[in-house]
PDB file of N, CA and C in Angstrom:
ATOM      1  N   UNK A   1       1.057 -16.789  14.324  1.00  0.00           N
ATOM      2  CA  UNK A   1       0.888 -15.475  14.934  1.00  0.00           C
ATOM      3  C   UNK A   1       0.956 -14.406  13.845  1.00  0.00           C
ATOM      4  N   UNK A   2       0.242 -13.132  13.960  1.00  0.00           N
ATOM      5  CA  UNK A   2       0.546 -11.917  13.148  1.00  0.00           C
ATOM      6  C   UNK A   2       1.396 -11.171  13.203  1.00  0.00           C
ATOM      7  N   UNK A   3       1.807 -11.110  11.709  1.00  0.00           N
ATOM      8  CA  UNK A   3       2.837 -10.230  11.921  1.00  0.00           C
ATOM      9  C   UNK A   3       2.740  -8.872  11.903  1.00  0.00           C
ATOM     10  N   UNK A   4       3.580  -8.029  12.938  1.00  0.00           N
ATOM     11  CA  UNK A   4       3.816  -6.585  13.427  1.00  0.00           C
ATOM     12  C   UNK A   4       4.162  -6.201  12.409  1.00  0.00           C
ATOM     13  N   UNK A   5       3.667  -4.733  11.962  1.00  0.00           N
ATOM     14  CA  UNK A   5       3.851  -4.090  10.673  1.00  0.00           C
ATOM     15  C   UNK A   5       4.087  -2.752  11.275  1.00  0.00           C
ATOM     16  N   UNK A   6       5.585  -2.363  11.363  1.00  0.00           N
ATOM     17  CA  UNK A   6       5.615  -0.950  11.809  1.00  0.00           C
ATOM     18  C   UNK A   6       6.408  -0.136  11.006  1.00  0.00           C
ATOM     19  N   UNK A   7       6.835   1.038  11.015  1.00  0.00           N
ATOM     20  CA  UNK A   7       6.319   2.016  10.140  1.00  0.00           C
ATOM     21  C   UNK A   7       7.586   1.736   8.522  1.00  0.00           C
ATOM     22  N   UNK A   8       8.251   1.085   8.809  1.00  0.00           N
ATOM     23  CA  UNK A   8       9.763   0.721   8.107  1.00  0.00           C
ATOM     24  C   UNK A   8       8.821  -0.299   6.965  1.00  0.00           C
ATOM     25  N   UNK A   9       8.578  -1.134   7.629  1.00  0.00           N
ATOM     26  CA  UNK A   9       7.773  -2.434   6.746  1.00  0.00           C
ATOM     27  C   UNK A   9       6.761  -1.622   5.907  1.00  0.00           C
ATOM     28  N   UNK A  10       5.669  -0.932   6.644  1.00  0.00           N
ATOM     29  CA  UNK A  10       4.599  -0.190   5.614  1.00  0.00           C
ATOM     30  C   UNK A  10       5.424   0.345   4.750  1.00  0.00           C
ATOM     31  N   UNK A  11       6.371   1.033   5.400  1.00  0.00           N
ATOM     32  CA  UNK A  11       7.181   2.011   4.001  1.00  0.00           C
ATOM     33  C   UNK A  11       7.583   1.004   3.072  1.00  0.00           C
ATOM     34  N   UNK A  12       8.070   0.409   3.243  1.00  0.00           N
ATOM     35  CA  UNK A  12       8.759  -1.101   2.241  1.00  0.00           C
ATOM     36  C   UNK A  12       7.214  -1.724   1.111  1.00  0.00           C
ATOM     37  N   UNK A  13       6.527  -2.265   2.064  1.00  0.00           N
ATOM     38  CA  UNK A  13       5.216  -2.725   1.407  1.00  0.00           C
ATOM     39  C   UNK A  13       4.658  -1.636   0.362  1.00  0.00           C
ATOM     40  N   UNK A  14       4.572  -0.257   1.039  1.00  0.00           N
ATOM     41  CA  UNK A  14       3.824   0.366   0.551  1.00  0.00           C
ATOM     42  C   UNK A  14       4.887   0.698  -1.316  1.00  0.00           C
ATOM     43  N   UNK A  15       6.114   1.571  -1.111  1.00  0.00           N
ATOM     44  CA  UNK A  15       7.347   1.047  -2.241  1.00  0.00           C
ATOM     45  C   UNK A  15       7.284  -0.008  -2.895  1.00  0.00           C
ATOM     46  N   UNK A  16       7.094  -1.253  -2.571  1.00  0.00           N
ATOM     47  CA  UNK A  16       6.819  -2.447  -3.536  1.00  0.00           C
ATOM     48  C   UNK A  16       5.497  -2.559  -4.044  1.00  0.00           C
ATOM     49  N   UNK A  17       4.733  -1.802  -3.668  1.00  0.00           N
ATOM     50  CA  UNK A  17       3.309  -2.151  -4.655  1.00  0.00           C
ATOM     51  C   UNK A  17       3.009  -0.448  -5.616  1.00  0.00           C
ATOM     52  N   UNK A  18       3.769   0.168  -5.051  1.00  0.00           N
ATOM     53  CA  UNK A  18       4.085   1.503  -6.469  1.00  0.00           C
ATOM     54  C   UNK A  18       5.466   2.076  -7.164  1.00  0.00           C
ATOM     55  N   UNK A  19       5.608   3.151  -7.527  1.00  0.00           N
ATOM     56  CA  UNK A  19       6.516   3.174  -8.438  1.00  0.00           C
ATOM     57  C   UNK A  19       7.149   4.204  -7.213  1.00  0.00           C
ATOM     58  N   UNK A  20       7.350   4.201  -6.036  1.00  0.00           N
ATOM     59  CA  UNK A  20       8.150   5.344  -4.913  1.00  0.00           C
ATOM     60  C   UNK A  20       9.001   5.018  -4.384  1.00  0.00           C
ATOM     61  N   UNK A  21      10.131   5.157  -4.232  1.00  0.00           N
ATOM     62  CA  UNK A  21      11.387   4.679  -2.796  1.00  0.00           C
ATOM     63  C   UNK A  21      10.735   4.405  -1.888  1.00  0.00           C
ATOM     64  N   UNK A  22      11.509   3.754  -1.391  1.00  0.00           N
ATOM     65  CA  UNK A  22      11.019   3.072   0.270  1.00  0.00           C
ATOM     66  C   UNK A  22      11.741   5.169   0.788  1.00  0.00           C
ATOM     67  N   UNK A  23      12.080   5.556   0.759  1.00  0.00           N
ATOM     68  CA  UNK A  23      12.711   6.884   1.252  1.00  0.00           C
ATOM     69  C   UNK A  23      11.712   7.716   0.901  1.00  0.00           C
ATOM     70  N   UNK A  24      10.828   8.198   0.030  1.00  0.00           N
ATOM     71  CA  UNK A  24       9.947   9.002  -0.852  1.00  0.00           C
ATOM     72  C   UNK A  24       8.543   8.456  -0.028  1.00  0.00           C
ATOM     73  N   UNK A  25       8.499   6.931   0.013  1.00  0.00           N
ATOM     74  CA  UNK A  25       7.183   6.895   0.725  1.00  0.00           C
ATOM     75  C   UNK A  25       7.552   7.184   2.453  1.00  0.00           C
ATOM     76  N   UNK A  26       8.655   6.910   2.838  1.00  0.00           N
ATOM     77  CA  UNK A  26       8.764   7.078   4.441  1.00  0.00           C
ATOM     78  C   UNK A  26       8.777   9.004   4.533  1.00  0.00           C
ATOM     79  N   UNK A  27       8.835   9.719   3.907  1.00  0.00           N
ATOM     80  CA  UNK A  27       8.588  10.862   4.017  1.00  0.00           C
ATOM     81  C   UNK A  27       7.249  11.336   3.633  1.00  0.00           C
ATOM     82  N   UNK A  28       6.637  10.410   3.087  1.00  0.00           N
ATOM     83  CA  UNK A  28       5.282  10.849   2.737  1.00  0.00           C
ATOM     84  C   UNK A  28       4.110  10.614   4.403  1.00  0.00           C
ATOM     85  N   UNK A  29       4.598   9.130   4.977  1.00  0.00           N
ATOM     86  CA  UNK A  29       3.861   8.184   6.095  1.00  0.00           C
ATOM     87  C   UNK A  29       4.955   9.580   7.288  1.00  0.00           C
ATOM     88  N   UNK A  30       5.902   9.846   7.591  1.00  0.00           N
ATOM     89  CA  UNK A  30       5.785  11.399   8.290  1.00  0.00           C
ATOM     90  C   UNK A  30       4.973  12.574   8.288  1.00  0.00           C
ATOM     91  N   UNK A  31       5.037  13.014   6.930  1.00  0.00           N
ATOM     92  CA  UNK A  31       4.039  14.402   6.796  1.00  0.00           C
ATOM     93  C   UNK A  31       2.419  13.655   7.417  1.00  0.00           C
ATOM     94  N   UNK A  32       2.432  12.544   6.817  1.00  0.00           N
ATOM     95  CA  UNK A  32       0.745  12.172   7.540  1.00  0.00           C
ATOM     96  C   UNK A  32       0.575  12.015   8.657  1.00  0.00           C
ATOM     97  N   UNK A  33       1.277  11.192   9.024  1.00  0.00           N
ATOM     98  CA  UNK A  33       1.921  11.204  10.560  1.00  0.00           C
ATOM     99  C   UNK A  33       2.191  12.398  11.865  1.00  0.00           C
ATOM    100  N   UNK A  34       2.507  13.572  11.345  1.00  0.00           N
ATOM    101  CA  UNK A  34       2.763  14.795  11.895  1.00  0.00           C
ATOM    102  C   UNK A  34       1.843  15.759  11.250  1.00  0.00           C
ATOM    103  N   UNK A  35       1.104  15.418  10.108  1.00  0.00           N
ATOM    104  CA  UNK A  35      -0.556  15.939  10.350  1.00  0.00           C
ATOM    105  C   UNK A  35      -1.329  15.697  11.037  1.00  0.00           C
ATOM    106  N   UNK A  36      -1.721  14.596  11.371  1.00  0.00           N
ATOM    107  CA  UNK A  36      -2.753  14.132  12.055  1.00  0.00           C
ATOM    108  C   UNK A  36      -2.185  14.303  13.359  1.00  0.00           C
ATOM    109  N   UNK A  37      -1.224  14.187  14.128  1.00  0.00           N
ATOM    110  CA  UNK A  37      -1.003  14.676  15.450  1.00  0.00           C
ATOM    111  C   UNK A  37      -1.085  15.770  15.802  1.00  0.00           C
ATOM    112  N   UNK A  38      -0.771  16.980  14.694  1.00  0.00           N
ATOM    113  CA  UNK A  38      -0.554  18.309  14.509  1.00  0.00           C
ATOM    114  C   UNK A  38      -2.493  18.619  14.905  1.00  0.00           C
ATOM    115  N   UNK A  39      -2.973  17.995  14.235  1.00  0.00           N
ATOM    116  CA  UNK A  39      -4.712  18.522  14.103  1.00  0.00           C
ATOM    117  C   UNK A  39      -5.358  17.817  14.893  1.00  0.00           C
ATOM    118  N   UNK A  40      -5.026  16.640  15.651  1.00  0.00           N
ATOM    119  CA  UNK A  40      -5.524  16.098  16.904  1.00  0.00           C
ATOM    120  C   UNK A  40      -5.164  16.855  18.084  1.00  0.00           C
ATOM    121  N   UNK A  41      -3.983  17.615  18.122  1.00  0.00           N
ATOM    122  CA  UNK A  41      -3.642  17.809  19.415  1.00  0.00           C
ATOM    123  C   UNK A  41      -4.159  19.206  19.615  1.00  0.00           C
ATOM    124  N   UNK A  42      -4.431  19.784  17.895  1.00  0.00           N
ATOM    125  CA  UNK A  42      -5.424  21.121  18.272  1.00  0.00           C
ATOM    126  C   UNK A  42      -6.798  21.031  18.288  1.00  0.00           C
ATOM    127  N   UNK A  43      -7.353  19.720  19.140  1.00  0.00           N
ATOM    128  CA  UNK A  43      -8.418  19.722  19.491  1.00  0.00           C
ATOM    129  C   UNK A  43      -9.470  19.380  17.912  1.00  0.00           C
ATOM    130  N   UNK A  44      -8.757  19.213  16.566  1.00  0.00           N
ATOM    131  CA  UNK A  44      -9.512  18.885  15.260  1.00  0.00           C
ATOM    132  C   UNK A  44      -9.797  17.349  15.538  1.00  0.00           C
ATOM    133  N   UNK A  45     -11.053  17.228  14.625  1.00  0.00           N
ATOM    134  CA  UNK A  45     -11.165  15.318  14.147  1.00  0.00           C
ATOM    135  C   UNK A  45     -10.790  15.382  12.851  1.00  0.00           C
ATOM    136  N   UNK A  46      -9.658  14.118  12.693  1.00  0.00           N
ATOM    137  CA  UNK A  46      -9.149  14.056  11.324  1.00  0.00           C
ATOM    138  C   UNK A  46     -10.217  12.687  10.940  1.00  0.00           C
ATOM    139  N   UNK A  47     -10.280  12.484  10.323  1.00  0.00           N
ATOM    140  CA  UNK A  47     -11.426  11.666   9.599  1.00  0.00           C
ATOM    141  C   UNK A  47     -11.293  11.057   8.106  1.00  0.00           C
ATOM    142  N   UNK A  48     -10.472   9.373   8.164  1.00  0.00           N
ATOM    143  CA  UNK A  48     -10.138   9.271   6.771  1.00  0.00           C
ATOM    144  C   UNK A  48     -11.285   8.092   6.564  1.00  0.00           C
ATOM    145  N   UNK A  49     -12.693   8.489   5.630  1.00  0.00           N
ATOM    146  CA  UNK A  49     -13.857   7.738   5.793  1.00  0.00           C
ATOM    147  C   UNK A  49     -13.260   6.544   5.141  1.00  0.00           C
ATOM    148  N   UNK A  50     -14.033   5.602   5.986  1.00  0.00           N
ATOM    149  CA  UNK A  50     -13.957   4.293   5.560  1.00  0.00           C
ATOM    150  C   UNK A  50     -13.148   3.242   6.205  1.00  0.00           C
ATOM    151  N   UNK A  51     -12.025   4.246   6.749  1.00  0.00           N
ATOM    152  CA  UNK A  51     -10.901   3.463   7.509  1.00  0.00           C
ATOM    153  C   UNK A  51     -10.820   4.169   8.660  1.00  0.00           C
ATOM    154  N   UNK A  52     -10.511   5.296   9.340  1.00  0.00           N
ATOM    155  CA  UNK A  52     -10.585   5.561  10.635  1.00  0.00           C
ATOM    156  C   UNK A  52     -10.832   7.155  10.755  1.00  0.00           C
ATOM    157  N   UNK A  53     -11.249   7.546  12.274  1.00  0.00           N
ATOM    158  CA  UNK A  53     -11.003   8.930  12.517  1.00  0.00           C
ATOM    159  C   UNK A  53     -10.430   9.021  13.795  1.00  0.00           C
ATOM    160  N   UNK A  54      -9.960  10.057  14.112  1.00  0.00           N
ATOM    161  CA  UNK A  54      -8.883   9.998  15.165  1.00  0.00           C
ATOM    162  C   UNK A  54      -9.219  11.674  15.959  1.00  0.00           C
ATOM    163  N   UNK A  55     -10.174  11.457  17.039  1.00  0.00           N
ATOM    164  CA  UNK A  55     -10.055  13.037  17.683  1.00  0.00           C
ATOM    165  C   UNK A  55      -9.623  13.048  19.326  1.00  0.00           C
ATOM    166  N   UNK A  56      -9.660  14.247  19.912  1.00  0.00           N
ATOM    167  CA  UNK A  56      -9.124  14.422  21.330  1.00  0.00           C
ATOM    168  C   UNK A  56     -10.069  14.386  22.121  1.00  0.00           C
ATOM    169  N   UNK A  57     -10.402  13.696  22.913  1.00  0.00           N
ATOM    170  CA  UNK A  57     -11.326  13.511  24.311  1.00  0.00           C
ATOM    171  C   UNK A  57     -10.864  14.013  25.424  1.00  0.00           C
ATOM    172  N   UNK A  58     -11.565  14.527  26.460  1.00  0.00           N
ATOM    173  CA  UNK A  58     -11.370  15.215  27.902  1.00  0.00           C
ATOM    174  C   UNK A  58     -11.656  14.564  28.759  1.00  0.00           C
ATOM    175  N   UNK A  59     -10.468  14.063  29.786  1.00  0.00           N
ATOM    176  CA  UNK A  59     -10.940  12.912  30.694  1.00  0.00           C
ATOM    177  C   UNK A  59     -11.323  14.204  32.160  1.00  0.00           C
ATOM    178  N   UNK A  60     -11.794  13.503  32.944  1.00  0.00           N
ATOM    179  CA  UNK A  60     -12.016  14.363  34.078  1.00  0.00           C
ATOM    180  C   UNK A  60     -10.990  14.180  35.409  1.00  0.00           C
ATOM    181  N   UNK A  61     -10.717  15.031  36.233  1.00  0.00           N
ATOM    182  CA  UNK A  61     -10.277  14.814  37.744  1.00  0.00           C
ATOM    183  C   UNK A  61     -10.797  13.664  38.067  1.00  0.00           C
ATOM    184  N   UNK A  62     -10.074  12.569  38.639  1.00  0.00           N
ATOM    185  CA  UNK A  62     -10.426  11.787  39.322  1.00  0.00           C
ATOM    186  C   UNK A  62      -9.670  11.375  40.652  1.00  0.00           C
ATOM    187  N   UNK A  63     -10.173  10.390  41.509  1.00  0.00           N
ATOM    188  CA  UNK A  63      -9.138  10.154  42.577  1.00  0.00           C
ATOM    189  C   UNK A  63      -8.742   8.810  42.245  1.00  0.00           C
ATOM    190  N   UNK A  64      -7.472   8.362  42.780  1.00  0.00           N
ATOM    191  CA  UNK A  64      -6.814   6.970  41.987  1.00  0.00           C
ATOM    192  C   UNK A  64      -6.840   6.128  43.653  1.00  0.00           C
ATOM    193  N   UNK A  65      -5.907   5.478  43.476  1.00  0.00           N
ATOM    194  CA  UNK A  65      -4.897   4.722  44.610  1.00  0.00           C
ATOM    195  C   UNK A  65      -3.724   4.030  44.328  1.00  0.00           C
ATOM    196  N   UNK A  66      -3.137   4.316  44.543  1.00  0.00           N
ATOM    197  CA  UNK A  66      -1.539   4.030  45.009  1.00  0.00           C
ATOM    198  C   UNK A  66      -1.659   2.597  44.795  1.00  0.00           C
ATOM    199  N   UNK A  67      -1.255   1.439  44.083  1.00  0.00           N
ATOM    200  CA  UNK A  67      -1.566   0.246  44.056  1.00  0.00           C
ATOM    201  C   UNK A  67      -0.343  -0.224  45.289  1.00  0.00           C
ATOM    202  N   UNK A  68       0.538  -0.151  45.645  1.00  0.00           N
ATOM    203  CA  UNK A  68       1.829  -0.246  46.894  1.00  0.00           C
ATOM    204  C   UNK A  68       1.500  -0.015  48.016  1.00  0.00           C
ATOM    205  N   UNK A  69       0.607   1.306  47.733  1.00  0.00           N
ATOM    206  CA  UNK A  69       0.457   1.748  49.464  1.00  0.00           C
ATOM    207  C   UNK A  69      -1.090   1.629  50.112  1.00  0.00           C
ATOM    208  N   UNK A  70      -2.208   1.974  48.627  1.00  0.00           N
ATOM    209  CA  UNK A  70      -3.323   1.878  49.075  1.00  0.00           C
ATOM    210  C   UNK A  70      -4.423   3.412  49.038  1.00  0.00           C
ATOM    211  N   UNK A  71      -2.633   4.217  49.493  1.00  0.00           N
ATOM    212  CA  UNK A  71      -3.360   5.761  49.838  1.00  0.00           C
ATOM    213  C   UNK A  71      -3.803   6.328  48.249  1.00  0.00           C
ATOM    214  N   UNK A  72      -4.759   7.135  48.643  1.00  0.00           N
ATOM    215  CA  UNK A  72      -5.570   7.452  47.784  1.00  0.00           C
ATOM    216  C   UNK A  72      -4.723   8.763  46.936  1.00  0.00           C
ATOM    217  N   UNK A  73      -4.687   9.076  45.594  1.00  0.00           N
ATOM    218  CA  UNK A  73      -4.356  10.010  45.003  1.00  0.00           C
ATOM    219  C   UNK A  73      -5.045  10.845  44.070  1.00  0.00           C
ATOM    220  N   UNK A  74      -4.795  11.865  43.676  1.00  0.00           N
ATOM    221  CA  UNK A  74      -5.589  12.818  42.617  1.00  0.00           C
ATOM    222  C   UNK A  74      -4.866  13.198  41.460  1.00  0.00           C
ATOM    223  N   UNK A  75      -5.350  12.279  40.703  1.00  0.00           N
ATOM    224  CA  UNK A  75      -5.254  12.050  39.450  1.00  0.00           C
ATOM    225  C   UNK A  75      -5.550  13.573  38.579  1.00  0.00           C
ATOM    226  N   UNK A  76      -4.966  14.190  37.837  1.00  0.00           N
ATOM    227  CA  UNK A  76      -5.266  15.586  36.945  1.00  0.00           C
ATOM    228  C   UNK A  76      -6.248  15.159  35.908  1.00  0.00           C
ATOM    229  N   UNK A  77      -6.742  15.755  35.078  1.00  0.00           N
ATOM    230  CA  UNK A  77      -8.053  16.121  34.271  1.00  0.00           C
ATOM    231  C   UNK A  77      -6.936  15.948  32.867  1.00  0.00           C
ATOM    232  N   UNK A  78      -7.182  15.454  31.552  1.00  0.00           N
ATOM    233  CA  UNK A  78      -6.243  15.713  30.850  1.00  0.00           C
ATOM    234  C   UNK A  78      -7.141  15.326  29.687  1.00  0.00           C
ATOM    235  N   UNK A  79      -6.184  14.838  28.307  1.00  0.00           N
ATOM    236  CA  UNK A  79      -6.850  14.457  27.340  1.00  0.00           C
ATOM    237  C   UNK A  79      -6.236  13.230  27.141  1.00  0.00           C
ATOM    238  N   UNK A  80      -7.012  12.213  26.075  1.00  0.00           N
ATOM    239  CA  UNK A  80      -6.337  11.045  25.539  1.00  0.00           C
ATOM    240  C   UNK A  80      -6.857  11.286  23.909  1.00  0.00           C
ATOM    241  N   UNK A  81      -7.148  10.318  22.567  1.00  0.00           N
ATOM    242  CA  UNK A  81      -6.914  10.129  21.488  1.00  0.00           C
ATOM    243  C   UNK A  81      -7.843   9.066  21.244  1.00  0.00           C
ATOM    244  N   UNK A  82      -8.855   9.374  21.139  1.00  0.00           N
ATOM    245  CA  UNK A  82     -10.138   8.057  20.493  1.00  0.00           C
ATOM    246  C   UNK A  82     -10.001   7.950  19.110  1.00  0.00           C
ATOM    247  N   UNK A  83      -9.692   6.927  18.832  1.00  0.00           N
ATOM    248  CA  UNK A  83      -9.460   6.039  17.185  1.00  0.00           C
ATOM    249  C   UNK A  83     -10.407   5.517  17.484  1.00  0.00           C
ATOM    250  N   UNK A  84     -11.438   5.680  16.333  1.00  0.00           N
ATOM    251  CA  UNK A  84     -12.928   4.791  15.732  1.00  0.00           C
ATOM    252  C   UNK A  84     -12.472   4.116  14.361  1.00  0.00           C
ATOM    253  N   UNK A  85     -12.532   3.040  14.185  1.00  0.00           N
ATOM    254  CA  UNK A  85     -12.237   2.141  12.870  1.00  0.00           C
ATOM    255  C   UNK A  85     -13.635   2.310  12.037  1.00  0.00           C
ATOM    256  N   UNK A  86     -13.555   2.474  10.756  1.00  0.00           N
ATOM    257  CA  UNK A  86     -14.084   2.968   9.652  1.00  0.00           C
ATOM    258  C   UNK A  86     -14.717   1.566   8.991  1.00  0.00           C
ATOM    259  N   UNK A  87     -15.733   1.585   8.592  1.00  0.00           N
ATOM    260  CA  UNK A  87     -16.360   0.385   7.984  1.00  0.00           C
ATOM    261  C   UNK A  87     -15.599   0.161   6.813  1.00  0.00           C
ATOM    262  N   UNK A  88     -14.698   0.317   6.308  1.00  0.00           N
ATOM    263  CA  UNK A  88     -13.651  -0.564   5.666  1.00  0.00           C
ATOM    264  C   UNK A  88     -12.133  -1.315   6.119  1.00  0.00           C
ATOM    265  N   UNK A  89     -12.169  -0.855   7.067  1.00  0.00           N
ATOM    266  CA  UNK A  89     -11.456  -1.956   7.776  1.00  0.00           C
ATOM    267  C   UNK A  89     -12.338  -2.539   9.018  1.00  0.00           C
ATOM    268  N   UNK A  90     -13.183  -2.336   9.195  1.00  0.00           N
ATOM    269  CA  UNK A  90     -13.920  -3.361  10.077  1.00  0.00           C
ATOM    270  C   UNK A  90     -14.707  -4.412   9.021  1.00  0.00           C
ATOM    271  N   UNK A  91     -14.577  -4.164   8.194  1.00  0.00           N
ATOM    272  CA  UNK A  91     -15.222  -5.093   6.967  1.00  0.00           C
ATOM    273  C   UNK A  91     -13.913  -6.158   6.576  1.00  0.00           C
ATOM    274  N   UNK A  92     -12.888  -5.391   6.788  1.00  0.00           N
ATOM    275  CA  UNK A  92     -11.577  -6.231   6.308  1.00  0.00           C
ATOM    276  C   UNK A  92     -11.394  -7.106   7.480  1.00  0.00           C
ATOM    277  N   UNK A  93     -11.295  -6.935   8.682  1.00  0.00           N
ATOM    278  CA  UNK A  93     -10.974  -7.777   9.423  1.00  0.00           C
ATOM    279  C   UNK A  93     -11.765  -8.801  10.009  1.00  0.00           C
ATOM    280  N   UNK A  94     -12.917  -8.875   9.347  1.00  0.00           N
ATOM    281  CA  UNK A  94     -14.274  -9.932   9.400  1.00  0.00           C
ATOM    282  C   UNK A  94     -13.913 -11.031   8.991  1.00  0.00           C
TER     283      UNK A  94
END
């Protein structure tokens, strides 16, 4: 099975293959981290070519149903977060 790589491990990995603290790079994977949410959520596309871009989409009103009861509900209009993978990691994972 693969292994889960979350944000502690990148920081670690990323520290063992340069000359940075695991502390120096986990403050670096924040500021990027709270950029790109910062400029997604104001409606920007952040765009790192090759590997991914990340912008805000507008879903519409819809009506749902209650999966318990059946009765029908109205769902609000909102946004979600479309990640497109970049032809260098779709090349990597080939």
């Amino acid at each position: 099975m693969a292994e889960t790589i979350n944000k502690t491990t990148l920081a670690s990995k990323i520290a063992a293959s340069t000359d940075l603290s695991q502390a120096k790079v986990s403050a670096v994977l924040d500021a990027l981290f709270d950029e790109v949410s910062t400029a997604v959520a104001a409606g920007d596309k952040v765009s790192i070519p090759g590997f991914f871009s990340a912008e805000r989409t507008a879903t519409a009103a819809r009506t749902g149903r209650n999966p318990q009861t059946g009765a029908e509900i109205k769902i609000a209009a909102g946004h979600r977060v479309k990640l497109t993978a970049g032809s260098k990691l779709k090349a990597a994972v080939k």
